[in-house]
C-alpha atoms as a PDB file:
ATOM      1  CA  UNK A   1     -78.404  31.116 -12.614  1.00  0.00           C
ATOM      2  CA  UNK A   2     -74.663  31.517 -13.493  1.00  0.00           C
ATOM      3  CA  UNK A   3     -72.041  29.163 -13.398  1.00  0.00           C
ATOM      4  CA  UNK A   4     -70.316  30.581 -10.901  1.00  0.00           C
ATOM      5  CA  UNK A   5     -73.245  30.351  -8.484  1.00  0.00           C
ATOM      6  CA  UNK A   6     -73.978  26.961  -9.170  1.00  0.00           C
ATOM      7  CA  UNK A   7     -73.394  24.862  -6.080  1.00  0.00           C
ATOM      8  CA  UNK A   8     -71.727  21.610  -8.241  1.00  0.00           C
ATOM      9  CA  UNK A   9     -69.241  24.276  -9.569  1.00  0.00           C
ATOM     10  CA  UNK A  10     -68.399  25.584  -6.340  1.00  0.00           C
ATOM     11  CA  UNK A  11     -67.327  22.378  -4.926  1.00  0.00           C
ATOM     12  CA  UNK A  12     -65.409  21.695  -8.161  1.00  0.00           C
ATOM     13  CA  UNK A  13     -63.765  24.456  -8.023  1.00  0.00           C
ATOM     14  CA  UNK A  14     -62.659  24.234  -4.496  1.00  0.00           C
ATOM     15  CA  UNK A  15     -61.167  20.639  -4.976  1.00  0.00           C
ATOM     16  CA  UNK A  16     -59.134  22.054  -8.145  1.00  0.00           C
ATOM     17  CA  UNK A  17     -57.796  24.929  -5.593  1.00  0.00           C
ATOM     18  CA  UNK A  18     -57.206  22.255  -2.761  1.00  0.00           C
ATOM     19  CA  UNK A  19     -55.391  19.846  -5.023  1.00  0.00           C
ATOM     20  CA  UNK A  20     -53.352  22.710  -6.362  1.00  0.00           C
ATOM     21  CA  UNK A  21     -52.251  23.557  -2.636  1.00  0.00           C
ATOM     22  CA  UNK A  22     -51.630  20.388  -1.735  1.00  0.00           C
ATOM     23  CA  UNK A  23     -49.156  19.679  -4.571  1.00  0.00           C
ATOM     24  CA  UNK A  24     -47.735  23.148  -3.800  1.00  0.00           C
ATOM     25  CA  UNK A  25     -47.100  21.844  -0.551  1.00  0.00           C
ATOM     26  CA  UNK A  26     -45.533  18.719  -2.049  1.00  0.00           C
ATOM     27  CA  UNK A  27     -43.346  20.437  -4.316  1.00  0.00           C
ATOM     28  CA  UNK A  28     -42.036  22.843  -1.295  1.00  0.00           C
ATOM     29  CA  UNK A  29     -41.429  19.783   0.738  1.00  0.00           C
ATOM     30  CA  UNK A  30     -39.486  18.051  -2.144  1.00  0.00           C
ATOM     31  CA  UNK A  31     -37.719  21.351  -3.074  1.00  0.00           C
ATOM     32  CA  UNK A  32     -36.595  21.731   0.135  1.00  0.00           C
ATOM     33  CA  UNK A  33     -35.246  18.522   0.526  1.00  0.00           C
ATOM     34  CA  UNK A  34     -33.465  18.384  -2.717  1.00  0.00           C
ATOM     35  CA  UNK A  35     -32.066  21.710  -1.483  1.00  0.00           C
ATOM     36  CA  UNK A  36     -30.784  19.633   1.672  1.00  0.00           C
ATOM     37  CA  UNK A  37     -29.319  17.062  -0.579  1.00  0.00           C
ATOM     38  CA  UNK A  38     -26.893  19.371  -2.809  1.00  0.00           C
ATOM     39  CA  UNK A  39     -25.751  21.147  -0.094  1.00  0.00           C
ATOM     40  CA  UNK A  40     -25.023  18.184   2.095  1.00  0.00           C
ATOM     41  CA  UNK A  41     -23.335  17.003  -1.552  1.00  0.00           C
ATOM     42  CA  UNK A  42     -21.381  20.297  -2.366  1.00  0.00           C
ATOM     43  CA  UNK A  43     -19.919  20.478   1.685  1.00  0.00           C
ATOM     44  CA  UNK A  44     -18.610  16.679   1.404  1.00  0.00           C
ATOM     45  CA  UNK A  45     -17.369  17.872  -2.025  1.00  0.00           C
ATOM     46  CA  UNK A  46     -15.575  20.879  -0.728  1.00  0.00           C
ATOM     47  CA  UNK A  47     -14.098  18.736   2.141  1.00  0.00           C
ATOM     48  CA  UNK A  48     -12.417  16.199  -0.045  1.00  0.00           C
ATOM     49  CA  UNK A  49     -11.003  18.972  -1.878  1.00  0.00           C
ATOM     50  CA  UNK A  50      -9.851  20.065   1.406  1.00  0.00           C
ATOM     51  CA  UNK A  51      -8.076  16.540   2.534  1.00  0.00           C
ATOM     52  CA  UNK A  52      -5.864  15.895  -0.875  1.00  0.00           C
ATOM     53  CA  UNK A  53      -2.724  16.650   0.280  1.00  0.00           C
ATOM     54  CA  UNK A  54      -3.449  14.333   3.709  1.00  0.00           C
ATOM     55  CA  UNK A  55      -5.462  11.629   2.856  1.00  0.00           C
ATOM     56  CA  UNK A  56      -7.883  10.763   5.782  1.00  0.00           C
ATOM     57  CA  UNK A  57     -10.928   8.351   5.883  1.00  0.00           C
ATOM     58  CA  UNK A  58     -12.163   7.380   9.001  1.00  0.00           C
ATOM     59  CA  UNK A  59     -15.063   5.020   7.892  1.00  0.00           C
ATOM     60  CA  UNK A  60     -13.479   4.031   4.617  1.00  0.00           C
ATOM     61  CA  UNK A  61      -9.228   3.906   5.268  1.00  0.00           C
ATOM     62  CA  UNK A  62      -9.150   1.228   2.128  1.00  0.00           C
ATOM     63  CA  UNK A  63      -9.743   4.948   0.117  1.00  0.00           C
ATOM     64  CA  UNK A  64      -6.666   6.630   1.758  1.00  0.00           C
ATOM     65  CA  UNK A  65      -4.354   2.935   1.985  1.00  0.00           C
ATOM     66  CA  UNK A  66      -4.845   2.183  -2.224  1.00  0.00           C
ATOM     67  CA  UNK A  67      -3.536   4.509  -3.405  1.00  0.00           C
ATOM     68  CA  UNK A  68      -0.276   3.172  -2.413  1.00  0.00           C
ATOM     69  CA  UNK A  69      -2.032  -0.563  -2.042  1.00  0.00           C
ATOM     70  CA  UNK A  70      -4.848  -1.610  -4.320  1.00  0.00           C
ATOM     71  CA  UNK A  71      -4.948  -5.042  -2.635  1.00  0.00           C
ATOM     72  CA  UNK A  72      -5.274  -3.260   0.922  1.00  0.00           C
ATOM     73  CA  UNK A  73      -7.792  -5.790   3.038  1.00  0.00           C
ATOM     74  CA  UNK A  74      -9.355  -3.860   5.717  1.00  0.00           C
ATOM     75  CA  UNK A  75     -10.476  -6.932   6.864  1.00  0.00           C
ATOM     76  CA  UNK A  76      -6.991  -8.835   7.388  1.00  0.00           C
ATOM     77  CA  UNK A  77      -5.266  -5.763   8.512  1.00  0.00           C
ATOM     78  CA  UNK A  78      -7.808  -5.538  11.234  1.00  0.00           C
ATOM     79  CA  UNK A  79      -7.246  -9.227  12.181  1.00  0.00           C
ATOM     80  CA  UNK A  80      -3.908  -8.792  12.082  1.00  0.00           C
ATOM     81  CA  UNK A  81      -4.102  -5.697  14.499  1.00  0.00           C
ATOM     82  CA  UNK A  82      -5.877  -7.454  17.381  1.00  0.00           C
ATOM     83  CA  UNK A  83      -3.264 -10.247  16.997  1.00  0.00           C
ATOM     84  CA  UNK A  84      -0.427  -7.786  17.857  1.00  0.00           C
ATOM     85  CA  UNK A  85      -2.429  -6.071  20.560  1.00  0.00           C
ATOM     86  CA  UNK A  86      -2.611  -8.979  22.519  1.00  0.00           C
ATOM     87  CA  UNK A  87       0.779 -10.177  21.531  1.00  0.00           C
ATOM     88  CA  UNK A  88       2.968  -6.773  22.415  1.00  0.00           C
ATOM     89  CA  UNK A  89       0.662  -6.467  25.703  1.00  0.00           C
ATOM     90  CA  UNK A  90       1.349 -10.046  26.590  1.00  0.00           C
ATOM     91  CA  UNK A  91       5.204  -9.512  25.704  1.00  0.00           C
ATOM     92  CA  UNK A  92       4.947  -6.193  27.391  1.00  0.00           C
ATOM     93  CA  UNK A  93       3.671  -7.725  30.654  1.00  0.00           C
ATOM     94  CA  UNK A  94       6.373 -10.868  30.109  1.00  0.00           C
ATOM     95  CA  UNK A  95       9.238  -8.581  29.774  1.00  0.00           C
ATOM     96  CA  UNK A  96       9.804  -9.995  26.476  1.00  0.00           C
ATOM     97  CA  UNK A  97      11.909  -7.078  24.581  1.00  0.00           C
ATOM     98  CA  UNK A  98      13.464  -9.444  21.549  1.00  0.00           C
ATOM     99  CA  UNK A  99       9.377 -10.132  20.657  1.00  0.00           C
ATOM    100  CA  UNK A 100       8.526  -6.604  20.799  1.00  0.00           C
ATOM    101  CA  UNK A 101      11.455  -5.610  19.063  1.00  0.00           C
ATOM    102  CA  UNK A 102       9.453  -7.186  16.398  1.00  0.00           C
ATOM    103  CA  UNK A 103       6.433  -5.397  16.513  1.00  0.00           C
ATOM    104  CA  UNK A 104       7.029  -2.172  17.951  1.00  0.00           C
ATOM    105  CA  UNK A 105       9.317   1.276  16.569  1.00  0.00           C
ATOM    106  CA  UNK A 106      11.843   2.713  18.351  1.00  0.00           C
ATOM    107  CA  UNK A 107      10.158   5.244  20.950  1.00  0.00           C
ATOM    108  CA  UNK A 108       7.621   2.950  22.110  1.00  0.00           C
ATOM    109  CA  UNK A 109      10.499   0.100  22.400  1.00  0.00           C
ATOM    110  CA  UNK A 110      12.124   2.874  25.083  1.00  0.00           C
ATOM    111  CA  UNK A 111       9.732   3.585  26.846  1.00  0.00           C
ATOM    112  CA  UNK A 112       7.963  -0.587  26.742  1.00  0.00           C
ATOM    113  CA  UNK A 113      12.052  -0.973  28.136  1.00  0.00           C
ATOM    114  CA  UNK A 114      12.251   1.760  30.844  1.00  0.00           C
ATOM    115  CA  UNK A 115       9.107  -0.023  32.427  1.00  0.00           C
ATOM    116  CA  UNK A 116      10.526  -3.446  31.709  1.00  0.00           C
ATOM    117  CA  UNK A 117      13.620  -2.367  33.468  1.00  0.00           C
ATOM    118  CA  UNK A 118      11.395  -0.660  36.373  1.00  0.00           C
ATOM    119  CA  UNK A 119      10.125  -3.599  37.244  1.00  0.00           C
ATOM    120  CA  UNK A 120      12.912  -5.854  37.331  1.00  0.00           C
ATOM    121  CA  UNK A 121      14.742  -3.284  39.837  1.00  0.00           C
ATOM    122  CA  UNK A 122      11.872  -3.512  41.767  1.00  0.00           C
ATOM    123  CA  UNK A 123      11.665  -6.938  41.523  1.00  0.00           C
ATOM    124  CA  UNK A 124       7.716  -7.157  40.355  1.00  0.00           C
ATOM    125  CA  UNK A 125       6.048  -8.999  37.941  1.00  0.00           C
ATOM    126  CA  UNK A 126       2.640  -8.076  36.035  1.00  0.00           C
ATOM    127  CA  UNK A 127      -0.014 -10.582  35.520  1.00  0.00           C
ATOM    128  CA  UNK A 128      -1.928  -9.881  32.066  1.00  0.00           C
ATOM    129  CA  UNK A 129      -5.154 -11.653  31.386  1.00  0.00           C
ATOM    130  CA  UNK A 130      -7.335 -11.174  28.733  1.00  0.00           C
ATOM    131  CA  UNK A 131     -10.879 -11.759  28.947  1.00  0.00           C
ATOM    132  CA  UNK A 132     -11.656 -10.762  25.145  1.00  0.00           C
ATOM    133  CA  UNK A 133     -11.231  -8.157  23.240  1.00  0.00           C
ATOM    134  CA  UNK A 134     -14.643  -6.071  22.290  1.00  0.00           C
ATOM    135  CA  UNK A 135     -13.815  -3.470  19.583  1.00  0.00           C
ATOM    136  CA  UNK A 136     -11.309  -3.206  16.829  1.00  0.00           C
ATOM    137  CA  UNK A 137     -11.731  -0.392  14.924  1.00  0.00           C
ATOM    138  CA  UNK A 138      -9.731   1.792  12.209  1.00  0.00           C
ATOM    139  CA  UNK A 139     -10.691   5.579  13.143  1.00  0.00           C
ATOM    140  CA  UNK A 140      -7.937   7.466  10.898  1.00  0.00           C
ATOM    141  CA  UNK A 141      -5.605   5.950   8.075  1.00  0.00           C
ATOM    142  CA  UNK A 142      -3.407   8.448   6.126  1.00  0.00           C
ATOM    143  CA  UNK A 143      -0.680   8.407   3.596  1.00  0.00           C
ATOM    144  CA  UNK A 144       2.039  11.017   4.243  1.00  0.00           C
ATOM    145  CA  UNK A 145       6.157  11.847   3.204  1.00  0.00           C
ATOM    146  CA  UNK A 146       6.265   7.858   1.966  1.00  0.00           C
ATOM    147  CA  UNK A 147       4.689   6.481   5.505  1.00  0.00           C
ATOM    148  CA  UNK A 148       1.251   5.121   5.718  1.00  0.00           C
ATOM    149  CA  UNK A 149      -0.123   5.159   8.944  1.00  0.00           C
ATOM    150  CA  UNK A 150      -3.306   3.795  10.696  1.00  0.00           C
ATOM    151  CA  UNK A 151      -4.845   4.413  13.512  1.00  0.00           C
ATOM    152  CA  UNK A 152      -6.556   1.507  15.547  1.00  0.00           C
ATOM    153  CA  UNK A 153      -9.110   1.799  18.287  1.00  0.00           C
ATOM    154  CA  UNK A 154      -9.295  -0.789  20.926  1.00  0.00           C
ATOM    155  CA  UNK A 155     -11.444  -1.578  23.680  1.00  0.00           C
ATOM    156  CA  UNK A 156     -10.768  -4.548  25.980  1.00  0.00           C
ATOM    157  CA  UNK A 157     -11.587  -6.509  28.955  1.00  0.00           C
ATOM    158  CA  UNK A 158      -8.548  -7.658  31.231  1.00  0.00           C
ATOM    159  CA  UNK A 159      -7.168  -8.666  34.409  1.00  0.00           C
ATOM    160  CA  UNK A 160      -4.214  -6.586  35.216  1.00  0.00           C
ATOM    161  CA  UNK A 161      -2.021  -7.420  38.260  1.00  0.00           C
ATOM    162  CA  UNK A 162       1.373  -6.230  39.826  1.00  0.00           C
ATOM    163  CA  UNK A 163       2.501  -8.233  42.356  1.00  0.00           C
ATOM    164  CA  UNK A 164       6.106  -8.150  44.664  1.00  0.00           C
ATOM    165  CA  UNK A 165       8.962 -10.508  45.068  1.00  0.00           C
ATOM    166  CA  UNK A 166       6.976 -11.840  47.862  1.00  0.00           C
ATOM    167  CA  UNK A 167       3.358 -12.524  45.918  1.00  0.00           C
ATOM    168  CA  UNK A 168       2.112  -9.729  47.139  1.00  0.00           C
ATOM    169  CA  UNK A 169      -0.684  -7.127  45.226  1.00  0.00           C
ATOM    170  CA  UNK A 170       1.068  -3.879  44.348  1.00  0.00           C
ATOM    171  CA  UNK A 171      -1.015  -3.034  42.257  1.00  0.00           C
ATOM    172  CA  UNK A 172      -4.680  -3.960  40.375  1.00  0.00           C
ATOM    173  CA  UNK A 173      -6.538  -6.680  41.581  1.00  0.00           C
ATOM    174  CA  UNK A 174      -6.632 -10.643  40.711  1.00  0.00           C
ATOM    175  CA  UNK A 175     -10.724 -10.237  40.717  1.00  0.00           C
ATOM    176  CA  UNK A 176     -11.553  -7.021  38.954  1.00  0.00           C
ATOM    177  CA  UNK A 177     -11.845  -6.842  35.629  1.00  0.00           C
ATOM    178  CA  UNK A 178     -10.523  -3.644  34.139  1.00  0.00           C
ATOM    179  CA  UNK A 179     -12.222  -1.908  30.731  1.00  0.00           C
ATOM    180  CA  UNK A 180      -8.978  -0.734  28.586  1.00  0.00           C
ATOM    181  CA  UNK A 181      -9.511   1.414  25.656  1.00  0.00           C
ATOM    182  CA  UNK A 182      -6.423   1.952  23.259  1.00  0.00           C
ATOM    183  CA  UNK A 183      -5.344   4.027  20.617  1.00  0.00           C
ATOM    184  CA  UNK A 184      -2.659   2.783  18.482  1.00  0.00           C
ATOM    185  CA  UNK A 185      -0.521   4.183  15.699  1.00  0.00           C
ATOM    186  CA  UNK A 186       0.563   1.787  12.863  1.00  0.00           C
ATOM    187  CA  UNK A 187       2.996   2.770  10.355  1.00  0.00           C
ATOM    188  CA  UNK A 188       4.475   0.962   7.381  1.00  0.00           C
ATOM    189  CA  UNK A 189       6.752   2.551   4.307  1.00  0.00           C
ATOM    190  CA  UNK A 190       4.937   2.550   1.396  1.00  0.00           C
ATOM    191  CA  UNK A 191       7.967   2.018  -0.873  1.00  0.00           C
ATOM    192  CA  UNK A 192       8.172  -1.636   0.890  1.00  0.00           C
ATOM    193  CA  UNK A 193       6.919  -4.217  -0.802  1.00  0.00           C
ATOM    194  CA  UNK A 194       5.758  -6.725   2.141  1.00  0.00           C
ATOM    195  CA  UNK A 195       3.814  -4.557   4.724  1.00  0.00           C
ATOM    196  CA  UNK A 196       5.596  -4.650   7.899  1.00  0.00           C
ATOM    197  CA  UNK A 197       3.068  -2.658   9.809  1.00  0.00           C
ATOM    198  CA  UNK A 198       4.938  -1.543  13.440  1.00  0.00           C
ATOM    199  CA  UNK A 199       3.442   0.065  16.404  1.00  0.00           C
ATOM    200  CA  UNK A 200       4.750   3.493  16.515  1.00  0.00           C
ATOM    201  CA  UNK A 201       2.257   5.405  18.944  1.00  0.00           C
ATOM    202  CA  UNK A 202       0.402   4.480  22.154  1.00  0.00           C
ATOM    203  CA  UNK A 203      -2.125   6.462  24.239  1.00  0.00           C
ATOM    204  CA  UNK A 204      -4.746   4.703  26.328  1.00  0.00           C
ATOM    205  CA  UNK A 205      -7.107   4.586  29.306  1.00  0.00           C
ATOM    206  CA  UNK A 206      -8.757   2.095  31.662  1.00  0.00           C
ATOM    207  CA  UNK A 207     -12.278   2.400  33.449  1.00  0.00           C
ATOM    208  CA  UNK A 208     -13.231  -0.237  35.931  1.00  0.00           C
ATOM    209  CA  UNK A 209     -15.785  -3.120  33.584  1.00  0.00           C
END
């Protein structure tokens, strides 16, 4: 009988030609996904190279912010941010201009003003309440012509109310609670050295909560 007809062969031989197909398989599998890996590399590569001349970082701003700050805390900026959100809104609402001549630039000052000065010829008053503030988030941060800006994300619960020189509703509602979401512009010169960051942009929406 030859060895190739020998039954214990046969079934040796198959498992060698198995085992090779199976680690063929493998190899495919990790080939492929290697493959995956470099090209998912060489794109993110590519898109930095893209982004040098305006540094953008959605996830990461502390990459875009140190190169004109080393010492740039995401973390306290952020802190920082929801302090002035609820402080120009609450000024805002007040008809406080000398605070948010403080915190705010130029064009949002006129137009913060021309509704100020709306609703003192109209002789209304708008109740702000804030119920808390849900999100905070940095979605863009760029250096750019000496400026760095940043671009802050909010999303907030509040009770928003106009009412008349008489007490009565003009506008919103004393029991709804209203979902606001934010986007704010920050901007501070880099050449400074104490980071005045001031709100320079505004564009929002509400949804009912």
């Amino acid at each position: 009988m030859s060895e190739t007809s020998d039954p214990t062969s046969q079934i040796l031989l198959v498992a060698i030609l198995a085992l090779y197909w199976a680690m063929l398989g493998s190899w495919s599998q990790l080939l492929s996904r290697w493959n995956d890996e470099r090209a998912k590399r060489d794109t993110a590569a590519a898109r930095r190279d893209e982004s040098a001349e305006h540094t953008s970082c959605a996830d990461t701003p502390q990459d875009a912010l140190r190169e004109i700050d080393p010492d740039f805390d995401l973390g306290a900026f952020l802190s920082g941010a929801r302090r002035a959100y609820e402080a120009i809104l609450r000024a805002f609402a007040e008809s406080d201009i000398q605070t948010l001549q403080r915190l705010v630039g130029p064009e949002v000052l006129d137009a913060f003003e021309r509704d100020i000065v709306g609703r003192r010829d109209r002789q209304e008053m708008l109740e702000l309440t804030f119920i808390r503030t849900d999100e905070t988030k940095v979605v863009d941060a760029f250096v750019e012509n000496g400026t760095a800006e940043i671009v802050v994300r909010y999303v907030s619960d509040v009770v928003s109310v106009t009412r008349s020189a008489d007490n009565a509703v003009v506008a919103g509602d004393p029991w709804e609670i209203v979902e606001m979401i934010d986007t704010w512009t920050f901007a501070c010169q880099t050449q400074s050295r104490k980071r005045n960051w001031m709100l320079i942009v505004t564009e929002g929406e509400q949804q009912q909560a």
